[in-house]
Protein backbone atom coordinates (compact mmCIF):
# COMPACT_ATOMS: atom_id res chain seq x y z
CA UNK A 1 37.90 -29.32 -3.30
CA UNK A 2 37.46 -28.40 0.51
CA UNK A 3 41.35 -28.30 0.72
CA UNK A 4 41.70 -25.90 -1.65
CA UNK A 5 39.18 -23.81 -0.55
CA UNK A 6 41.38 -23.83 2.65
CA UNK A 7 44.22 -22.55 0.46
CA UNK A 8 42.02 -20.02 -1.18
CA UNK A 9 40.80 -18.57 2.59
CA UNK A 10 44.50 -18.63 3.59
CA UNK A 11 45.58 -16.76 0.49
CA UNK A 12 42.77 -13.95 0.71
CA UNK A 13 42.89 -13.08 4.20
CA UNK A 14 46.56 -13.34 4.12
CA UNK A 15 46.92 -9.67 1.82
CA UNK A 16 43.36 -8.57 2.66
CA UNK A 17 44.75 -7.59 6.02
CA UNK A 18 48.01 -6.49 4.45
CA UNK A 19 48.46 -2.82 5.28
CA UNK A 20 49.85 -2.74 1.48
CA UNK A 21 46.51 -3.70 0.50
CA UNK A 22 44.52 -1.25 2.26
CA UNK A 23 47.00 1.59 1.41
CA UNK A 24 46.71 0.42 -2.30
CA UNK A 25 43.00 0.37 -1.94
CA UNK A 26 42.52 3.81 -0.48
CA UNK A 27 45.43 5.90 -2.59
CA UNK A 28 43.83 3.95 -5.72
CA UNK A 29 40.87 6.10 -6.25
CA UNK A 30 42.01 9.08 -4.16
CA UNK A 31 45.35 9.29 -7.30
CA UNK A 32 42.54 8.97 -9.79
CA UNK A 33 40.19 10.84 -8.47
CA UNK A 34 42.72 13.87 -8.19
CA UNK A 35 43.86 12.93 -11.87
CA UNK A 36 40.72 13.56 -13.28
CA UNK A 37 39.18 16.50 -11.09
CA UNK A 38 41.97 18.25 -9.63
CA UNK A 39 43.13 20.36 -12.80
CA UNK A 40 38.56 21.15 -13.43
CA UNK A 41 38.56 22.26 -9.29
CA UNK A 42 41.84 23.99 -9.66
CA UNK A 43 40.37 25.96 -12.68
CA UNK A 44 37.20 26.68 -11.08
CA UNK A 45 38.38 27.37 -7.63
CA UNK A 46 41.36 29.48 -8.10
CA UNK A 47 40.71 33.21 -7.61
CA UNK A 48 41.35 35.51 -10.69
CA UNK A 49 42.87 38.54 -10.08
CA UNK A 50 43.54 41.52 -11.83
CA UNK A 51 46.39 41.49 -14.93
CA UNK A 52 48.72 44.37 -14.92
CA UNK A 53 50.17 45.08 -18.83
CA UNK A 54 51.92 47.56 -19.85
CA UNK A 55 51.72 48.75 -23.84
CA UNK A 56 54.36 49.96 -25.83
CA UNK A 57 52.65 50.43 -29.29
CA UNK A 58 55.03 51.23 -32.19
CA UNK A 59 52.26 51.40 -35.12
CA UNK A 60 50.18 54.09 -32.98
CA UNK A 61 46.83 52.40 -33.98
CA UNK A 62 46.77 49.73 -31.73
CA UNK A 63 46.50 50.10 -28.06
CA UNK A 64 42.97 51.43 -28.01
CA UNK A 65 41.56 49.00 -30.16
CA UNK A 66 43.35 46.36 -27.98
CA UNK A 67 42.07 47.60 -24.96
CA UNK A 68 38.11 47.65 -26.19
CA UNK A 69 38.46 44.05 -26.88
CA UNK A 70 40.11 43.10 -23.63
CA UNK A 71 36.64 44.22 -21.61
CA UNK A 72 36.62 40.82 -19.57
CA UNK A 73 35.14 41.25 -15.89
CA UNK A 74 35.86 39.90 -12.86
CA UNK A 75 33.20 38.22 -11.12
CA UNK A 76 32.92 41.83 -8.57
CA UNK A 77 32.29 43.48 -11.94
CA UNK A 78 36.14 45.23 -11.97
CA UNK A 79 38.25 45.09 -15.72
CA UNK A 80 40.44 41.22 -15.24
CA UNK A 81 43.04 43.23 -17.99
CA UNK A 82 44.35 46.88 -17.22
CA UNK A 83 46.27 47.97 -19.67
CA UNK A 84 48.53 51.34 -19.40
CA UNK A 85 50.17 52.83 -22.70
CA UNK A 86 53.76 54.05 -22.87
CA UNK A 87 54.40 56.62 -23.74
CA UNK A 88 57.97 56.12 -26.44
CA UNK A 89 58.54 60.06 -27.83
CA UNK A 90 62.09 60.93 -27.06
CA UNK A 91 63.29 57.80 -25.32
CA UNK A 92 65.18 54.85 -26.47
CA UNK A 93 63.26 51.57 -26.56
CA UNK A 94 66.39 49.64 -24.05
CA UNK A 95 65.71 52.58 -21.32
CA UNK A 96 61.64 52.00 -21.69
CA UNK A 97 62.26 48.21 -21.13
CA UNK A 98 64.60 48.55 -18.89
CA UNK A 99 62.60 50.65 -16.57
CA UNK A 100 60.13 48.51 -17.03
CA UNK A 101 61.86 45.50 -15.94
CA UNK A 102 62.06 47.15 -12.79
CA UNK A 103 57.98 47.59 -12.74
CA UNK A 104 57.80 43.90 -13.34
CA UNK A 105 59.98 42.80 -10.49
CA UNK A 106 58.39 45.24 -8.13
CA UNK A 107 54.96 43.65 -9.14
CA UNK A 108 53.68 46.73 -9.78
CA UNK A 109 53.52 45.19 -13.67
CA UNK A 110 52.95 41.29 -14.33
CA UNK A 111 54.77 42.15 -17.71
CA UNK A 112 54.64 44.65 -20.62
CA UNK A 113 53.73 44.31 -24.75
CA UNK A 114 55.91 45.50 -27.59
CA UNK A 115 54.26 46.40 -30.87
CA UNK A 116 56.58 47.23 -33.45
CA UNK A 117 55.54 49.87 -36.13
CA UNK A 118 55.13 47.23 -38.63
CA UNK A 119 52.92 44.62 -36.22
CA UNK A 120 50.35 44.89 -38.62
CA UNK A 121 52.08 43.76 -41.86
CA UNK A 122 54.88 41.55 -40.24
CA UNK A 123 52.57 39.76 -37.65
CA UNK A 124 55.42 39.81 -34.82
CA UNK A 125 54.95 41.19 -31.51
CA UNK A 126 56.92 40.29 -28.07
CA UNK A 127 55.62 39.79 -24.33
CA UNK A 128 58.22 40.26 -21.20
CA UNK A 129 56.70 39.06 -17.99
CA UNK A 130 58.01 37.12 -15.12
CA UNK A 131 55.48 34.42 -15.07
CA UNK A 132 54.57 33.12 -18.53
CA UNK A 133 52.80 30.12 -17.44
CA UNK A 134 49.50 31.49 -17.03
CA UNK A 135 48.62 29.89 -20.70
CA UNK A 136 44.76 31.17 -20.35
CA UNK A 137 45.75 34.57 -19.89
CA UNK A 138 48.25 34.47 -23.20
CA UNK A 139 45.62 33.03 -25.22
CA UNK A 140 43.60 35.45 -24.44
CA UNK A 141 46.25 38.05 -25.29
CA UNK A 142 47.14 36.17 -28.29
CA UNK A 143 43.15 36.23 -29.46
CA UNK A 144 42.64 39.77 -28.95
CA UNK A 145 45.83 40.98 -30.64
CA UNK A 146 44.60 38.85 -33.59
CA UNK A 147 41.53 40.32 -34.25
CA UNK A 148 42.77 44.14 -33.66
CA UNK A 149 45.23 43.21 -36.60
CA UNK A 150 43.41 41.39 -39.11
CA UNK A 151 40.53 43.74 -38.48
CA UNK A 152 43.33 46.75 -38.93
CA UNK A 153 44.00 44.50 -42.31
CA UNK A 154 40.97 44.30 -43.50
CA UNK A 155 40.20 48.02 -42.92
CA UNK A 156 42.97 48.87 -44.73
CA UNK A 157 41.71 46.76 -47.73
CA UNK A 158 38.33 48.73 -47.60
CA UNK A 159 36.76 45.56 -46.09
CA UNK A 160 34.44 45.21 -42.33
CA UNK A 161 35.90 42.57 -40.14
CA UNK A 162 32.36 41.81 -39.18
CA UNK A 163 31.24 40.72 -42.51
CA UNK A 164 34.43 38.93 -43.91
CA UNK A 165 33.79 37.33 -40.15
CA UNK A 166 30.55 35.83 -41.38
CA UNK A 167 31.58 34.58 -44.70
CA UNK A 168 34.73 32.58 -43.32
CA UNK A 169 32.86 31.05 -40.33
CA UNK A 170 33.77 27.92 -40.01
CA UNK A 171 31.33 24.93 -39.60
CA UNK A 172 30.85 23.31 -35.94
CA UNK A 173 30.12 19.62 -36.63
CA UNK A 174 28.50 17.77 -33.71
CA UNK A 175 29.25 14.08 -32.88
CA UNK A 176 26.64 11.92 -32.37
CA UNK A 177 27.13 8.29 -32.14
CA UNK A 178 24.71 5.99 -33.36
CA UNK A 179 24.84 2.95 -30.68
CA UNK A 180 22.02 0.34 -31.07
CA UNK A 181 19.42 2.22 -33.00
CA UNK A 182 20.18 5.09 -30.86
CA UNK A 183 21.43 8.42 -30.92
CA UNK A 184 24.55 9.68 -28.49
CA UNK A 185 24.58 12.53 -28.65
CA UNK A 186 28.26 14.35 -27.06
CA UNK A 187 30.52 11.28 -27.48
CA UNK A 188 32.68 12.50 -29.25
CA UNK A 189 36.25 11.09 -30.29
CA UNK A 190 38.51 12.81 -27.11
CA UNK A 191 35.94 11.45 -24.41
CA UNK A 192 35.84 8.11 -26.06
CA UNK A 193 39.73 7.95 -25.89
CA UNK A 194 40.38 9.16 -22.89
CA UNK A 195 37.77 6.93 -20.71
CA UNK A 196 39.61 3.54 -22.92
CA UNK A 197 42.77 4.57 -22.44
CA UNK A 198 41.86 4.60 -18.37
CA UNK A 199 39.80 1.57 -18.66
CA UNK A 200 43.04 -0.53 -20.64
CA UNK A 201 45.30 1.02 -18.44
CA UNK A 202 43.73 -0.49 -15.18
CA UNK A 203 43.46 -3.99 -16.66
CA UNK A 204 47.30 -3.67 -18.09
CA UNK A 205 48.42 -3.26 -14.39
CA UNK A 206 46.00 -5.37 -12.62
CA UNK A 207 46.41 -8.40 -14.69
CA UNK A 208 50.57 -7.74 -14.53
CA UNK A 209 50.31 -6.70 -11.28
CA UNK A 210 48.20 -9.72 -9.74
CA UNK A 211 49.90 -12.05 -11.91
CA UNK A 212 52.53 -11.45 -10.74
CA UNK A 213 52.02 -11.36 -7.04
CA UNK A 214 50.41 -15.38 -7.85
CA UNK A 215 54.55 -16.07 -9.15
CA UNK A 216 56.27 -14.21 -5.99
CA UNK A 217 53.70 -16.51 -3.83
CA UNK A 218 55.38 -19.53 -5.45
CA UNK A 219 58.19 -18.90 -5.07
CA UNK A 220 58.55 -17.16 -1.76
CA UNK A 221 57.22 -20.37 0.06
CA UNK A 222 59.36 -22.87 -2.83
CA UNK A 223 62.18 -21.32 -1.09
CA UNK A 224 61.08 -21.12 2.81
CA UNK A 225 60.14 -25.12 2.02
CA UNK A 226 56.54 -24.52 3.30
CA UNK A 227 55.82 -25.97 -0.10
CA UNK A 228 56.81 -29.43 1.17
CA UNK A 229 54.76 -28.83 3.97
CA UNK A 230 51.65 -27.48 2.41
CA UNK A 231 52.04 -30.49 -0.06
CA UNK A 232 51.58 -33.28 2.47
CA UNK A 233 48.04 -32.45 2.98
CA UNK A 234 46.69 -31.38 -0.64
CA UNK A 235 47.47 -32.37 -4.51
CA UNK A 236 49.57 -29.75 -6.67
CA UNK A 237 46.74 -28.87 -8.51
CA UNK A 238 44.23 -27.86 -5.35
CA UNK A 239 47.29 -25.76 -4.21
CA UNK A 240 48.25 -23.92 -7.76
CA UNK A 241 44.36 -23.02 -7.63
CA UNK A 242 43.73 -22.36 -4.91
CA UNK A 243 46.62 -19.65 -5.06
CA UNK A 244 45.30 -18.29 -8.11
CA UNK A 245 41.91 -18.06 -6.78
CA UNK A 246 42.53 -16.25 -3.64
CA UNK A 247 44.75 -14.04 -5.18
CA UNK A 248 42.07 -13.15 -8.01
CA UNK A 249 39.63 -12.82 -5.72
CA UNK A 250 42.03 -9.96 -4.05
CA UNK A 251 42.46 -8.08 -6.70
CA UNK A 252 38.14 -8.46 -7.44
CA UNK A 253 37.97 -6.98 -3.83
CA UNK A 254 39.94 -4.30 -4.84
CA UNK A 255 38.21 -3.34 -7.78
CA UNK A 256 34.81 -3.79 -6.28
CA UNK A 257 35.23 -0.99 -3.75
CA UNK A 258 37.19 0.69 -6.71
CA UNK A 259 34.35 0.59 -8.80
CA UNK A 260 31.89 1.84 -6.04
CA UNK A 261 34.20 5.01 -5.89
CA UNK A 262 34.36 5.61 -9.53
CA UNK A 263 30.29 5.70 -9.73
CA UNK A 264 30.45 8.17 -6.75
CA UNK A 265 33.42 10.37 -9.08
CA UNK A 266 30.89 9.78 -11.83
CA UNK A 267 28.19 11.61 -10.17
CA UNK A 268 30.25 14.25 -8.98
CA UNK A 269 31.95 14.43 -12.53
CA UNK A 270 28.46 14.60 -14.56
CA UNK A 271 27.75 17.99 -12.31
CA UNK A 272 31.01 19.84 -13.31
CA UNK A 273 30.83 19.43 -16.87
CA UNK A 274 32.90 19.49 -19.72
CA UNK A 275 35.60 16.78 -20.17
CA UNK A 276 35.49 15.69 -16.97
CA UNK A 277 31.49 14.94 -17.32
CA UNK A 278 32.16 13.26 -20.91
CA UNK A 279 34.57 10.70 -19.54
CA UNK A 280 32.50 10.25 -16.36
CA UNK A 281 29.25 9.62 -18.55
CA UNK A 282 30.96 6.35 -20.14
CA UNK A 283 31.33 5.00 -16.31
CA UNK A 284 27.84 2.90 -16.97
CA UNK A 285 27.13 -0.23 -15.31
CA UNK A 286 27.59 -2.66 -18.82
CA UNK A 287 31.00 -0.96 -18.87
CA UNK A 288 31.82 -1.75 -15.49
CA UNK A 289 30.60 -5.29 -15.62
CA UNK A 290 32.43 -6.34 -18.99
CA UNK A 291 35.41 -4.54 -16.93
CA UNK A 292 35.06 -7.24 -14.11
CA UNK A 293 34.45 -10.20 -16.59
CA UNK A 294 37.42 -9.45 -18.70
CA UNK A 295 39.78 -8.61 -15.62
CA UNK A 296 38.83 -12.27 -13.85
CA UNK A 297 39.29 -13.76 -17.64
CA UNK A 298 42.36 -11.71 -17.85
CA UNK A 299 43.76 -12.63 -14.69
CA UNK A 300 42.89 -15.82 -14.29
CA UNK A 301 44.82 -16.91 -17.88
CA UNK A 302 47.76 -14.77 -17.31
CA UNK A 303 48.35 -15.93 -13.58
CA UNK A 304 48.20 -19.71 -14.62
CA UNK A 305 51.27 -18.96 -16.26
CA UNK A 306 52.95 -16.87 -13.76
CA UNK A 307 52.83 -19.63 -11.33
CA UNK A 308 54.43 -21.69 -13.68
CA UNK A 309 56.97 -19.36 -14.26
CA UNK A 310 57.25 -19.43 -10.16
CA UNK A 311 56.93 -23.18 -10.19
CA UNK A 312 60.08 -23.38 -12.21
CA UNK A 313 62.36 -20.61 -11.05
CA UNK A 314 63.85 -20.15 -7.24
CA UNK A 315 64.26 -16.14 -7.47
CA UNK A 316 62.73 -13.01 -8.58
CA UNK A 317 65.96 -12.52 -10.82
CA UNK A 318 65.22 -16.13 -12.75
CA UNK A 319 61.37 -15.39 -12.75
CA UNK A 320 62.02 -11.94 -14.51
CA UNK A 321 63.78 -13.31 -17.62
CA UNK A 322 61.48 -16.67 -18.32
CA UNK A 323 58.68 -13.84 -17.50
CA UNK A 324 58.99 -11.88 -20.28
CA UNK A 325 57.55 -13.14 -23.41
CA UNK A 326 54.17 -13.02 -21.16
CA UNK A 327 54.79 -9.81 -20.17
CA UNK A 328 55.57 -8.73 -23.68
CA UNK A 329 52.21 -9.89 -24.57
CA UNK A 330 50.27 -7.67 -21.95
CA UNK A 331 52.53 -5.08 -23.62
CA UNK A 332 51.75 -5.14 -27.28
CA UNK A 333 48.00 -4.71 -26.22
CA UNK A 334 48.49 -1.22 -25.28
CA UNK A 335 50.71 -0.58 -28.28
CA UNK A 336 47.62 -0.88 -30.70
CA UNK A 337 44.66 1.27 -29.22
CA UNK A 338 45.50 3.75 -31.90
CA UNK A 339 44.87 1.18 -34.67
CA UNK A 340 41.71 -0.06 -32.85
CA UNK A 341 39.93 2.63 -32.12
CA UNK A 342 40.21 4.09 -35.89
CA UNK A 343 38.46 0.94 -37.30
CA UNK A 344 37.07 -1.38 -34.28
CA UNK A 345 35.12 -3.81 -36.41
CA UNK A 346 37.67 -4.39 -38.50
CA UNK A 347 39.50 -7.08 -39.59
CA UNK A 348 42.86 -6.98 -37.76
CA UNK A 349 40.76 -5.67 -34.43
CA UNK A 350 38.43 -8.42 -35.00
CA UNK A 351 41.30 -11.24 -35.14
CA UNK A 352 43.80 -9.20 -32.91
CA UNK A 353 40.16 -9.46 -29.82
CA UNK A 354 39.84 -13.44 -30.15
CA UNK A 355 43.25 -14.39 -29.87
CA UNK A 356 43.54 -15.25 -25.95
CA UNK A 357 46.79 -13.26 -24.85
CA UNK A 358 45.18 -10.22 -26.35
CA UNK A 359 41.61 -10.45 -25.77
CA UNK A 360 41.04 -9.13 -22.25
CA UNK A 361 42.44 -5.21 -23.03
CA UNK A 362 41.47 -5.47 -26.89
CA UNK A 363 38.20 -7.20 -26.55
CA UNK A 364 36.93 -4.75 -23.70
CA UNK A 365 38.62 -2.10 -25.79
CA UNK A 366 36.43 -3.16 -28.79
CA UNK A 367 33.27 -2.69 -26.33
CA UNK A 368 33.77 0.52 -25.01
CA UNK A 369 34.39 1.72 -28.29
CA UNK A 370 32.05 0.52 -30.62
CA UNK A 371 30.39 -2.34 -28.86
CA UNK A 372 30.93 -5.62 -31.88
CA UNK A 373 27.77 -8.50 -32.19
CA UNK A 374 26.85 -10.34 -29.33
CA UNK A 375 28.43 -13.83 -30.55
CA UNK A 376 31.69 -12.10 -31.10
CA UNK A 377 31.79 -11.07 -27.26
CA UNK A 378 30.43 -14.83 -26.55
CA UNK A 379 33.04 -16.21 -28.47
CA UNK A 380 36.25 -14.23 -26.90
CA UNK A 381 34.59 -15.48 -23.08
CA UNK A 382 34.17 -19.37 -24.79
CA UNK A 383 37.52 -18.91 -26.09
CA UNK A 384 39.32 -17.21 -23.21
CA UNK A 385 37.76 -19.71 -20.57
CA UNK A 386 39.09 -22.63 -23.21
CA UNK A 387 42.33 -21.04 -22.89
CA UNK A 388 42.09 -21.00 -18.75
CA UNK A 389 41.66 -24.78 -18.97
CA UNK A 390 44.27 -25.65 -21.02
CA UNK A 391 46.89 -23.08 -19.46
CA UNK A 392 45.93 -24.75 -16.25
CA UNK A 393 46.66 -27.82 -17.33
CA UNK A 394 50.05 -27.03 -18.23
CA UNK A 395 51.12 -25.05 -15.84
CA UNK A 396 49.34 -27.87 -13.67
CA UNK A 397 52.00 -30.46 -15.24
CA UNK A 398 54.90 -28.09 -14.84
CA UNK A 399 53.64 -27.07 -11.10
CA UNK A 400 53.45 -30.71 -9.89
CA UNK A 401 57.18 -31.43 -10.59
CA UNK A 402 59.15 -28.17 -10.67
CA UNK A 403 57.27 -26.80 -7.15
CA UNK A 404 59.56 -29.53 -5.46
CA UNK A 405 63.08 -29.00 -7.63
CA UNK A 406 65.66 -26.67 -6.85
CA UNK A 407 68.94 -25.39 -7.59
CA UNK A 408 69.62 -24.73 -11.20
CA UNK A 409 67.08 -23.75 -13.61
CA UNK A 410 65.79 -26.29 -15.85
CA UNK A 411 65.58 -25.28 -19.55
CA UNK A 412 62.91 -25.89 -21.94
CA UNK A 413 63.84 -29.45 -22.94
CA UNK A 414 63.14 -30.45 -19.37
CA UNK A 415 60.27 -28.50 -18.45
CA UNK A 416 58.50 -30.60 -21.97
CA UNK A 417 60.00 -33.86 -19.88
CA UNK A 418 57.85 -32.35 -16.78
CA UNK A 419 54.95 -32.57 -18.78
CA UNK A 420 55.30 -35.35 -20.36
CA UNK A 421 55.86 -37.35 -16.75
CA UNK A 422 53.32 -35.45 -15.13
């Protein structure tokens, strides 16, 4: 035990002062962070400024209602839209635009509005502008030519757009989720996605990711022979743990200080509001702890059988192709949140959480969605650690024998005769 502690120590420190590792752990939550808030601060930062249209309205009836119902302010108190009408009687439409074309690359127009005599009946109007993605400042175009026309409609029919308004208003359902007796209220189905999809995301690559790293370890010192050294001094089976240990315990560094940041973003998130302050509200500590008890189960299962994928392979190129029905497993997790989320007590979620190469994303999935009985989330932890053992076992076997072989690699028939020796 005190020798593979030893490897464990070597193994931590070894990428702990790895300027890869403190890069990784830095850029982690500063990409994330800037994921999540940049587009809210970019919103709520960027000076408006005032938006130049130009009118050309064929029906006649138009512009001036338009214009009433684009009476947004900047925050100085000035109009945000000024609007100028043209003026068509005894020009052709092509000269108009094309005159105006020269406006809008002069900026003294950001663009310019055709109305066709028939905009109210057809529904068809076109916008020429030089910069089209400012997609707030067409919806709001969009919305206000909208009403003016149906309202035009409905005037036409002898009806007020106010009342007809009132009658077809349509009904604002709020979602409240009941969770343990309790009401929730604002959790609604976007926030609930969006924070899973993060959470699933991050144990998908951390699991692969450190997993992985465990089967490059292998096989990096298999072929510098420091494997023959290291196994002197130590049994096969302090070494193989010791190597998943440390390496765990890495990656649980990493997410520690990770986690510390994403309470800080949480705090910061709850004071901006709106999305950003739904998906930061599901950052609570249960969430965060089942995060770090499914990653270690995760990991810990999953990296047993990268290092015997290392054990038995002498390059990346070998390890990639025996890798892959494990990786494919990791996969199909993230293929199914659609299917979970929809019904997460249900059968095929229920079955899909205990089974072990699936229950560290779906399981946790299950939880942050619509957290199942106690003794199922018992049972996936009994089962998973079950599954540790036995994994270690057989990648123990496989270790012991294939750690010291080289050359060609053997195929399945001889890794069973591995474990059969061993």
């Amino acid at each position: 035990m005190k020798k593979m502690f030893k490897v464990v120590k070597r193994e931590y420190l070894e990428r702990v002062k790895k300027k890869s590792f403190l890069i990784g752990t830095i850029l982690g939550p500063l990409l994330m962070g800037g994921i999540i808030f940049a587009p809210a601060l970019f919103m709520k930062f960027t000076p408006e400024s005032v938006v130049k249209i130009a009118v050309i309205d064929g029906s006649g009836v138009i512009f001036d209602k338009i214009e009433s119902a684009l009476s947004d302010t900047l925050p100085d108190g000035t109009n945000k839209y000024e609007l100028r009408k043209i003026e068509t009687s005894g020009l052709e439409l092509n000269t108009i635009k094309r005159d105006l074309n020269l406006e809008i690359e002069s900026d003294v127009i950001d663009g310019y509005l055709v109305l066709p005599e028939d905009v109210v009946k057809e529904s068809k109007a076109t916008f020429f502008g030089k910069k089209l993605g400012n997609i707030k400042t067409m919806e709001r175009f969009e919305s206000a030519i909208d009403n003016v026309v149906i309202s035009e409609r409905l005037k036409r029919e002898g009806l007020e757009y106010d009342v007809v308004g009132k009658l077809v208003k349509e009904v604002e359902i709020e979602m409240i989720q009941i969770k343990e007796g309790e009401e929730e209220a604002g959790k609604g189905f976007d926030s609930i996605f969006m924070s899973t999809m993060v959470f699933i995301m991050l144990l998908y690559m951390s699991i692969l990711m450190w997993g992985i790293v465990v089967q490059r370890s292998v096989i990096e010192e298999k072929n510098n022979r420091v494997i023959e050294v290291m196994l002197s001094s130590l049994r096969p089976i302090d070494l193989l743990l010791g190597k998943i240990i440390g390496v765990g315990a890495v990656g649980l560094t990493q997410y520690l200080i990770w986690v510390t940041c994403a309470l800080v973003f949480a705090l910061y998130g709850l004071s901006l509001g709106g999305p950003v302050a739904e998906i930061a509200a599901n950052l609570s500590p249960a969430t965060m702890a089942y995060f770090v008890v499914y990653y270690l189960l995760g990991f810990f299962f999953y990296a047993t059988m990268f290092a015997g994928v290392g054990a038995v392979c002498n390059t990346d190129q070998e390890a990639q192709q025996l890798q892959q029905p494990i990786v494919l497993c990791l996969v199909f997790t993230i293929i199914v949140p659609m299917m979970i989320i929809q019904n997460p007590d249900g059968m095929f979620a229920t079955l899909l959480s205990l089974i072990p190469m699936f229950t560290p994303i779906v399981m946790f999935m299950r939880i942050n969605i619509l957290t199942p009985p106690a003794w199922q989330i018992l049972l996936s932890i009994l089962i998973m650690l079950g599954a540790i053992y036995i994994s270690a076992l057989i990648s123990a076997k496989i270790f012991r024998i294939g750690i010291l072989m080289y050359g060609k690699r053997p195929d399945m028939r001889e890794i069973f005769k591995w474990m059969k020796r061993a």
